[in-house]
Protein backbone atom coordinates (compact mmCIF):
# COMPACT_ATOMS: atom_id res chain seq x y z
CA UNK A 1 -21.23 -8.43 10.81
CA UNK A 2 -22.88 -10.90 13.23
CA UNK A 3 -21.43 -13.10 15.60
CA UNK A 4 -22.03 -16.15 13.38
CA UNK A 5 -19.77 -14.37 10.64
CA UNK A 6 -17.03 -13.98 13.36
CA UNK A 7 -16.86 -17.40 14.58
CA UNK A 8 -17.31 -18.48 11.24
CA UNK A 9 -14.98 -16.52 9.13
CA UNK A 10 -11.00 -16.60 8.23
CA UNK A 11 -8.10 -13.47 7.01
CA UNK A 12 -7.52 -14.53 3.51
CA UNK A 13 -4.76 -12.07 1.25
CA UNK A 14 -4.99 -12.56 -2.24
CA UNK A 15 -2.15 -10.84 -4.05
CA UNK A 16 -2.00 -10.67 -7.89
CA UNK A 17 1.78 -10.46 -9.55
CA UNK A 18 1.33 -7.71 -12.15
CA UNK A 19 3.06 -8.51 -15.54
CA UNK A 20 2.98 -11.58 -14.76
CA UNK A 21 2.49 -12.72 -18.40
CA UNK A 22 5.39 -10.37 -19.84
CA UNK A 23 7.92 -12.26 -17.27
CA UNK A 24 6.77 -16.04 -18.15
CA UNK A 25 7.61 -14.91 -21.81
CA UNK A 26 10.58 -11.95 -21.39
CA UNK A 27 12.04 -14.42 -18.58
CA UNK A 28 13.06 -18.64 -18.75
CA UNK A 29 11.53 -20.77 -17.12
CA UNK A 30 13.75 -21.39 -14.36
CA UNK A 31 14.17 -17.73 -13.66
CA UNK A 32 10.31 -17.67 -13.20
CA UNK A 33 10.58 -21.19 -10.98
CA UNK A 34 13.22 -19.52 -9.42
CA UNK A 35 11.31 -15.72 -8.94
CA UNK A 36 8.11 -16.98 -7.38
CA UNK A 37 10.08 -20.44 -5.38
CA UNK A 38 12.59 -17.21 -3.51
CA UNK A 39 9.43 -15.28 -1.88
CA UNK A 40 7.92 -18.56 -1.04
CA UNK A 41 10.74 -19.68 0.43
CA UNK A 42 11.20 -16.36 2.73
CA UNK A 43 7.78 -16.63 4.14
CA UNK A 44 8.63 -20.61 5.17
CA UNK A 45 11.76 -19.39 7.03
CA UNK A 46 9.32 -17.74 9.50
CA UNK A 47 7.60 -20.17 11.08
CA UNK A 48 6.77 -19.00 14.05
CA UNK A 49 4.83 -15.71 12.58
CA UNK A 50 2.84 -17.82 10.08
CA UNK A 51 2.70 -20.80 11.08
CA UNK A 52 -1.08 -20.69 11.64
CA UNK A 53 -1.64 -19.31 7.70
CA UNK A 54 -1.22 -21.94 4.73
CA UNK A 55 -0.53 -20.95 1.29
CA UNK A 56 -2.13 -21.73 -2.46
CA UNK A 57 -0.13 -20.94 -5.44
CA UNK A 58 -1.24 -20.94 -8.92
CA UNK A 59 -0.14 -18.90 -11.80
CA UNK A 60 0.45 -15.06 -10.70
CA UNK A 61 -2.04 -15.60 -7.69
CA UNK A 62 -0.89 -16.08 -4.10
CA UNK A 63 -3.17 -16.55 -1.50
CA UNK A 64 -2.13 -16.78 2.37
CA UNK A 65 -5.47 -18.03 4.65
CA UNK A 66 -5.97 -18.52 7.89
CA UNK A 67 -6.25 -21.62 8.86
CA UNK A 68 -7.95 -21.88 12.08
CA UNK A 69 -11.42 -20.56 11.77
CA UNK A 70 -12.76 -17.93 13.56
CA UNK A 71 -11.64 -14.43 14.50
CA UNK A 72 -8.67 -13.46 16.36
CA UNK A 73 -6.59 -10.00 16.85
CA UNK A 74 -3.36 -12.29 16.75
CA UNK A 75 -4.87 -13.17 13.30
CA UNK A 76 -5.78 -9.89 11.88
CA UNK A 77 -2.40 -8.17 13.29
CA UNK A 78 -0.40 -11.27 11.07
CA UNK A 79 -1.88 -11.15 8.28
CA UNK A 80 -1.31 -7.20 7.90
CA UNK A 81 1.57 -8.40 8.80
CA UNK A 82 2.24 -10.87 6.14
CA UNK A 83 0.96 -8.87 3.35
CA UNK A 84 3.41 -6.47 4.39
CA UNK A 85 6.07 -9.05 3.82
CA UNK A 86 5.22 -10.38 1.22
CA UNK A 87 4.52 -7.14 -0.91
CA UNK A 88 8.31 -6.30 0.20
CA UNK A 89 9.59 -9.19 -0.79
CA UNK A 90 7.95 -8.96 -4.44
CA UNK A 91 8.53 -5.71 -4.90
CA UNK A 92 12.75 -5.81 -3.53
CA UNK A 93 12.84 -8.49 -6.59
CA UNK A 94 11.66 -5.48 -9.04
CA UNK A 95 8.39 -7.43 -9.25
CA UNK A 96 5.14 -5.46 -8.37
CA UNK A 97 2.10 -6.74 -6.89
CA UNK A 98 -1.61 -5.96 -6.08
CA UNK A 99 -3.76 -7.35 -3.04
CA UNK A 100 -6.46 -7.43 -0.70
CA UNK A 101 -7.11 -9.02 2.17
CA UNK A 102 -10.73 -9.95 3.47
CA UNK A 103 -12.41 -11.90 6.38
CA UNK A 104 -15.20 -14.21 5.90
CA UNK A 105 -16.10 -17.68 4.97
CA UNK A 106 -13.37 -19.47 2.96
CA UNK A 107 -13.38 -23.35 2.48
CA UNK A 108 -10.14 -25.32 1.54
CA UNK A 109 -10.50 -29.11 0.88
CA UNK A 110 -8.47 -31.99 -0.56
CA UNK A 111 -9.83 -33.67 -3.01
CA UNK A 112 -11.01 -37.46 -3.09
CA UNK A 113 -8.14 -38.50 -4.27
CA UNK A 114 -5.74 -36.25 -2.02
CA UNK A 115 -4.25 -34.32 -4.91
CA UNK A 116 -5.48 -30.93 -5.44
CA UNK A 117 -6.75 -28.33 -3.07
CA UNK A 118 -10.64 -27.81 -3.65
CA UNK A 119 -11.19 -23.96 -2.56
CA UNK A 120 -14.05 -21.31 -2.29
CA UNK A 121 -15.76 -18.88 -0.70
CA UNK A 122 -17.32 -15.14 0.02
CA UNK A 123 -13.92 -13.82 1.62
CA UNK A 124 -11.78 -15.03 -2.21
CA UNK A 125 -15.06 -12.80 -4.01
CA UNK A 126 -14.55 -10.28 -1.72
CA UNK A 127 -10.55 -10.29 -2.12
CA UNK A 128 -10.85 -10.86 -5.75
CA UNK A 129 -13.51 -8.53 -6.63
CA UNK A 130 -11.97 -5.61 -4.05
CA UNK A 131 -8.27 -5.83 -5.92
CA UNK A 132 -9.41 -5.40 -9.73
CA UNK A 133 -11.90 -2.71 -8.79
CA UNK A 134 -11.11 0.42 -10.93
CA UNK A 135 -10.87 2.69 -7.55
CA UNK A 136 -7.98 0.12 -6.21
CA UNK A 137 -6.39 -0.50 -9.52
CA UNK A 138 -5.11 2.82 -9.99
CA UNK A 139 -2.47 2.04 -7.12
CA UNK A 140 0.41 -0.49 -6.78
CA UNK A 141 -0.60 -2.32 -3.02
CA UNK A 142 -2.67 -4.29 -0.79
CA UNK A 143 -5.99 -2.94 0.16
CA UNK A 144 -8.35 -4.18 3.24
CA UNK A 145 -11.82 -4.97 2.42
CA UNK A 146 -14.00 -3.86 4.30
CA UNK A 147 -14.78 -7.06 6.02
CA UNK A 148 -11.23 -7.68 7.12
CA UNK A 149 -11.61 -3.59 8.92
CA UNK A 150 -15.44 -4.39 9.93
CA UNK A 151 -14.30 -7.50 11.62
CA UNK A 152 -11.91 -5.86 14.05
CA UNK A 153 -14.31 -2.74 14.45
CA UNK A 154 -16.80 -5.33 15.56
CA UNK A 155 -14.24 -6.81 18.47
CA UNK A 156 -12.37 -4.02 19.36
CA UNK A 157 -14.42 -1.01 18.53
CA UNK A 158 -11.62 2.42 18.01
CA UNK A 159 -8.86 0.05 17.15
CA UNK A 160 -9.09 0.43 13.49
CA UNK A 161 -8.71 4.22 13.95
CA UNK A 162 -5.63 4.40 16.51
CA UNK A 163 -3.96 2.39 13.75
CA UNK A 164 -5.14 4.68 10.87
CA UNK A 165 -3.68 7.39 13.11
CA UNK A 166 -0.55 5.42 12.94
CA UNK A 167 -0.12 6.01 9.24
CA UNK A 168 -0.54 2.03 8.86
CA UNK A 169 -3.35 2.36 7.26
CA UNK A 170 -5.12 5.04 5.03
CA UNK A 171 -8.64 5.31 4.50
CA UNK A 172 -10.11 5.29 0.83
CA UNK A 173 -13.87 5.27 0.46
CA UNK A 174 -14.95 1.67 2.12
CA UNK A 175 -11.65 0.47 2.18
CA UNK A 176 -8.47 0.70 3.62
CA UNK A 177 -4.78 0.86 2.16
CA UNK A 178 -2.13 -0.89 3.66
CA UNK A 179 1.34 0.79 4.54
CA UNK A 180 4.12 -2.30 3.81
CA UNK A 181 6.53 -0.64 5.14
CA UNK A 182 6.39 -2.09 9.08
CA UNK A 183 10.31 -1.14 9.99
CA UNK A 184 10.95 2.09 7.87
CA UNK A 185 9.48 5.01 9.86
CA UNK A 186 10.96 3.09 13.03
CA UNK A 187 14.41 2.65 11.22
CA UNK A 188 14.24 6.07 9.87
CA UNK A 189 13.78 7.62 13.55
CA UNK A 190 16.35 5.26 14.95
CA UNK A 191 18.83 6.06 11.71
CA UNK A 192 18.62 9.50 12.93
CA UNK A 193 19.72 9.19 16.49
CA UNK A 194 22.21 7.06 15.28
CA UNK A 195 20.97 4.06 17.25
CA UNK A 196 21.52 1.66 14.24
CA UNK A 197 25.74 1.64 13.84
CA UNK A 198 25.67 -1.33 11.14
CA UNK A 199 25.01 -0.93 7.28
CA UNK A 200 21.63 -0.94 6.42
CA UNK A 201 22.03 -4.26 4.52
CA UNK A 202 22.59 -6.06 7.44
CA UNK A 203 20.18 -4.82 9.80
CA UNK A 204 17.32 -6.66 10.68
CA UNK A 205 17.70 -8.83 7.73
CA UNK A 206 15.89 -9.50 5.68
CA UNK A 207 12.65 -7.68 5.84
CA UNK A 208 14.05 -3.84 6.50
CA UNK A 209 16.50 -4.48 3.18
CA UNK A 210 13.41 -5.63 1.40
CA UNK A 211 11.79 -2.45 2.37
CA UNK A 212 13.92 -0.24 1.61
CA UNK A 213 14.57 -2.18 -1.62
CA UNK A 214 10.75 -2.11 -2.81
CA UNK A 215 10.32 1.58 -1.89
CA UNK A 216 13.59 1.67 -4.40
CA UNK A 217 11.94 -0.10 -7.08
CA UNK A 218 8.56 2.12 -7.28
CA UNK A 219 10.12 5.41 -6.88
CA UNK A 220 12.63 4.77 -9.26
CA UNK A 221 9.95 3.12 -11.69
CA UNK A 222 8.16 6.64 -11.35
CA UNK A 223 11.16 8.58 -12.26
CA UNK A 224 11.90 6.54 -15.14
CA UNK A 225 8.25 7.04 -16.36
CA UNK A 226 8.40 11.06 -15.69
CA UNK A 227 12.10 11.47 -17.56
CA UNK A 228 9.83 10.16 -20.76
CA UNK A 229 6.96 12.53 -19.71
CA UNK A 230 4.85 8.58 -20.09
CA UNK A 231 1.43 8.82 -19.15
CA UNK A 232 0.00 5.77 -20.19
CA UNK A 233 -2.01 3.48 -17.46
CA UNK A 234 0.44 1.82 -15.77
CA UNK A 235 2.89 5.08 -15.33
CA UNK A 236 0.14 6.69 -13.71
CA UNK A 237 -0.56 3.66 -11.10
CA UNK A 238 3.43 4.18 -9.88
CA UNK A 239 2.68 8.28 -9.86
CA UNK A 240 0.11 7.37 -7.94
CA UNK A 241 1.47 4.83 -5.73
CA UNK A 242 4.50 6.94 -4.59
CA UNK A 243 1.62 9.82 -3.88
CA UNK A 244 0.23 7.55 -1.01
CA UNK A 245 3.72 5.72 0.07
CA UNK A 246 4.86 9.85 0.77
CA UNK A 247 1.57 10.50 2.36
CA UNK A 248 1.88 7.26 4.48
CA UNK A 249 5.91 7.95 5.22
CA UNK A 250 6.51 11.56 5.31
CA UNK A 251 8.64 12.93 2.72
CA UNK A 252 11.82 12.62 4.88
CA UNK A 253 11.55 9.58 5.31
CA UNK A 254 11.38 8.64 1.78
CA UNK A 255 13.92 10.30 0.75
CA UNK A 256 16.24 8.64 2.95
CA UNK A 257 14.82 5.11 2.08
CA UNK A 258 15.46 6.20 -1.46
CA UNK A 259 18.84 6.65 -0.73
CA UNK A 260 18.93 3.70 1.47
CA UNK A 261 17.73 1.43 -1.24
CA UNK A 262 20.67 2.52 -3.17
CA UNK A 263 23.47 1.70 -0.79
CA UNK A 264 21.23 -2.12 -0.10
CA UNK A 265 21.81 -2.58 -3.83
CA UNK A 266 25.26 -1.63 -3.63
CA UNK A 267 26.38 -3.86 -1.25
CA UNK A 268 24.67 -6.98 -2.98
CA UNK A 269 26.60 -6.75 -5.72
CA UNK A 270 29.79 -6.85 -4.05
CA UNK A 271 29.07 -9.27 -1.43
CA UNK A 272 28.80 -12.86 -2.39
């Protein structure tokens, strides 16, 4: 990656909703409307962490971009971020997703006649191509291409490994898998000294609840699948994906998000 590429280039996450087509037709319409508008909504309440990304919507595609070009660590540490998030936020609604994020050239236009958004580029291949490939389809989660990890290698070489070290990222092959769980190891550690005295519901709302929610929703997927001994494709991509959530938590920790994501889902239903 040369320098032209950096100055040149944008973060771009592409994120696929899996079974998408058996909710528009299991699900009405409004219920979808309603699915897709909540997440949307969540990311718009937080301004100030994304307020340099912009969003395109169509179908069961999301894609977050960067919208001032060039490279930045404030941009590559968001839109980990982000992905994060939004995985979370999917997955807490019992609605599983598959990404990757990328850095390169990525163009985003109106059109003539100021309707539609006119977009392209190497960085939505890259995304596109790196999240249906067979060796990151076996797994429910956002993957980093290796331009979005070459980029920061370039910058700040060693920085990529210190945070692989940090169990947010694991490596696979060329590519990198993301760990969307930013708050659970923390609010497992600080759980266990008893530093957090509220219910788990209401602390730091809403993004811990949505992790400990998602991390509900794939384990207990799994578990479903193994109780009918299913091995078809898609149990196998949730056997697979609570392998690498465990290797990327630590098996305490799972188990008490596991049990955390129970009591979250409890108290929704009898709050209003």
């Amino acid at each position: 990656m040369d320098v032209f590429q950096i100055k040149a280039g944008r973060y771009l996450l592409y994120l696929d909703i899996l079974g998408f087509k058996n909710i528009v037709q299991t699900r009405t319409p409004h219920e979808v409307y309603r699915i897709v508008d909540k997440v949307l909504a969540e990311f718009k309440k937080r301004g100030d962490r994304i307020r340099d990304f912009r969003t395109l919507y169509f179908s069961d595609t999301i894609i977050f971009y960067q919208e001032p070009v060039g490279w930045g660590s404030w941009a590559f540490s968001d839109i980990y971020a982000i992905a994060g998030m939004a995985w979370a936020a999917l997955a807490a609604q019992n609605i599983p997703c598959r990404g990757a994020i990328s850095f390169g050239e990525f163009h985003v236009e109106l059109d003539s006649n100021q309707q539609h958004s006119i977009f392209f580029g190497n960085a939505l291949i890259e995304a596109y191509e790196t999240e249906s490939a067979p060796a990151n389809g076996e797994w429910i989660g956002v993957t980093l291409c290796p331009s979005a990890w070459q980029a920061v290698e370039y910058i700040e070489p060693g920085l990529i490994g210190v945070l692989t070290s940090e169990q947010r990222f694991l490596r696979n092959g060329d590519c990198l898998r993301l760990n969307p769980f930013m708050m659970l190891r923390g609010g497992f550690q600080d759980h266990q000294l008893g530093e957090i005295t509220c219910e788990l519901s209401d602390w730091n709302m809403p993004e811990f609840p949505n992790d400990l929610l998602a991390l509900g929703f794939i384990f207990e997927t799994a578990a479903k699948f193994k109780a009918t001994k299913d091995n078809g494709r898609v149990a196998l991509k949730y056997y697979r994906t609570t392998e690498i959530l465990t290797e990327l938590l630590g098996a305490e920790c799972v188990a008490w998000a596991r049990k955390g994501a129970i009591e979250v889902a409890k108290n929704r239903l009898v709050k209003p």
